[in-house]
Protein backbone atom coordinates (compact mmCIF):
# COMPACT_ATOMS: atom_id res chain seq x y z
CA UNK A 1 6.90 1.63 -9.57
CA UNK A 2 10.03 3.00 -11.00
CA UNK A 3 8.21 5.80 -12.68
CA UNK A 4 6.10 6.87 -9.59
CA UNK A 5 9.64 7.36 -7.51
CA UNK A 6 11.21 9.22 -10.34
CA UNK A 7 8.14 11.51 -10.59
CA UNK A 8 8.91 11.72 -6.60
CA UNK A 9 5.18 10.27 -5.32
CA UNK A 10 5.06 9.96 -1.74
CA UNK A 11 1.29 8.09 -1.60
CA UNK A 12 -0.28 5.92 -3.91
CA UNK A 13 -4.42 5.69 -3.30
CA UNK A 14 -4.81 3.14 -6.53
CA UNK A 15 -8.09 1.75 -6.67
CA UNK A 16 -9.86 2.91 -3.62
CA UNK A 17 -9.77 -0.27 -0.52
CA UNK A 18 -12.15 0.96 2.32
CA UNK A 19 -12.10 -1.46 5.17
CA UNK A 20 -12.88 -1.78 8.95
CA UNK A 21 -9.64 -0.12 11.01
CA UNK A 22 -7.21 -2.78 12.55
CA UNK A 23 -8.25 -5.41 9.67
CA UNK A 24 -5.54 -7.25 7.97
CA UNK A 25 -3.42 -5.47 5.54
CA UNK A 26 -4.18 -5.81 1.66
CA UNK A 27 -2.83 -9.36 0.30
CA UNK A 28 -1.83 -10.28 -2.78
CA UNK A 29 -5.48 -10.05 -4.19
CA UNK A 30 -5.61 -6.30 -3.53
CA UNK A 31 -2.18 -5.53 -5.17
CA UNK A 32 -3.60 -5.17 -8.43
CA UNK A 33 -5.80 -2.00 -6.89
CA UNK A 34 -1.96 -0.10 -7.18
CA UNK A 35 -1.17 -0.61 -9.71
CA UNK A 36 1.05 -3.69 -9.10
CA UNK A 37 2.04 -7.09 -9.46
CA UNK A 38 3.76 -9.63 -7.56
CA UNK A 39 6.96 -8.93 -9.66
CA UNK A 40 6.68 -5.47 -8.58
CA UNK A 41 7.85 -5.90 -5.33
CA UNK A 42 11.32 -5.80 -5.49
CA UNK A 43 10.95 -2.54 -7.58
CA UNK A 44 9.04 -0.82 -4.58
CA UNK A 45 11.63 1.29 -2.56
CA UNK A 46 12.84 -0.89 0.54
CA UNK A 47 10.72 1.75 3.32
CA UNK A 48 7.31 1.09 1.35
CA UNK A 49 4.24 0.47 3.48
CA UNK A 50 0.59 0.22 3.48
CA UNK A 51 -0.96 2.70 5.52
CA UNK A 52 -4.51 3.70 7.14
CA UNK A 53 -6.05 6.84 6.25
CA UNK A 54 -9.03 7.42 9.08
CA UNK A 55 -12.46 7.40 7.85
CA UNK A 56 -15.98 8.05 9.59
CA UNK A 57 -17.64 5.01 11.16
CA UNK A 58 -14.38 2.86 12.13
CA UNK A 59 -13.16 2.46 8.58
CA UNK A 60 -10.30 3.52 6.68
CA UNK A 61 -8.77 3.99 3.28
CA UNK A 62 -5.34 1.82 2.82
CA UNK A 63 -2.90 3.58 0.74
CA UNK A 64 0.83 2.42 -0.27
CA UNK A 65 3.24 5.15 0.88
CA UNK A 66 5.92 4.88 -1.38
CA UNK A 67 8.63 7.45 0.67
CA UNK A 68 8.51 8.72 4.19
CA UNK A 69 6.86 12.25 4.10
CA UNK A 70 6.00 14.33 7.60
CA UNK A 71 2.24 14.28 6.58
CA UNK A 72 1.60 10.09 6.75
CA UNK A 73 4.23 10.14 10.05
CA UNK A 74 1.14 9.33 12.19
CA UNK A 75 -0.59 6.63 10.24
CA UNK A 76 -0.96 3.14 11.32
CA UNK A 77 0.01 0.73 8.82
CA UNK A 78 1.87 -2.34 7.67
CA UNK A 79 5.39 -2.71 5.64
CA UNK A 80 4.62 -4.35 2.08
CA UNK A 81 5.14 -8.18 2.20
CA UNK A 82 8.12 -8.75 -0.12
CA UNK A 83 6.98 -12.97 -0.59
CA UNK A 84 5.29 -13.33 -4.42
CA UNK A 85 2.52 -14.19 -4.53
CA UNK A 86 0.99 -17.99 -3.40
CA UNK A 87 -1.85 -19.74 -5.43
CA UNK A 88 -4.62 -17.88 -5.72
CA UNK A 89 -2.84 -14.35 -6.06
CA UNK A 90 -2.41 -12.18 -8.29
């Protein structure tokens, strides 16, 4: 994570997670698709969120947004959950 924010990346698409708008945010499981891991976490710049890029058919592509940037303003999302991860995580 330290490397993306020195190289000044705003949006981080990883491994790509399609799912139905308004489901759940990626857990712990899904982490792995960025590029992270648990221990990450506290590396990831304190405004970091997941957010929803609109898709056709009611789905959409979850990113991590890694700084605020005028272009991802108007996406729903959800801030990063900071808590390592519990049995069965990553």
């Amino acid at each position: 994570p330290a490397s993306l924010r020195e190289r000044g990346v705003h949006l981080v698409v990883g491994h790509p997670l399609v799912r139905p708008a308004g489901s759940p945010p990626p857990g712990s499981a899904q982490w792995i698709g960025f590029g992270l891991l648990p221990g990450d976490l506290a590396d990831l710049p304190a405004g970091a969120r997941f957010v929803e890029i609109p898709l056709a058919g009611g789905r959409v592509l979850t990113a991590l947004a890694l700084a605020p940037h005028p272009a991802l303003a108007g996406l729903a999302g959800a801030p990063v959950p900071r808590a390592a991860a519990g049995p069965g995580g990553v």
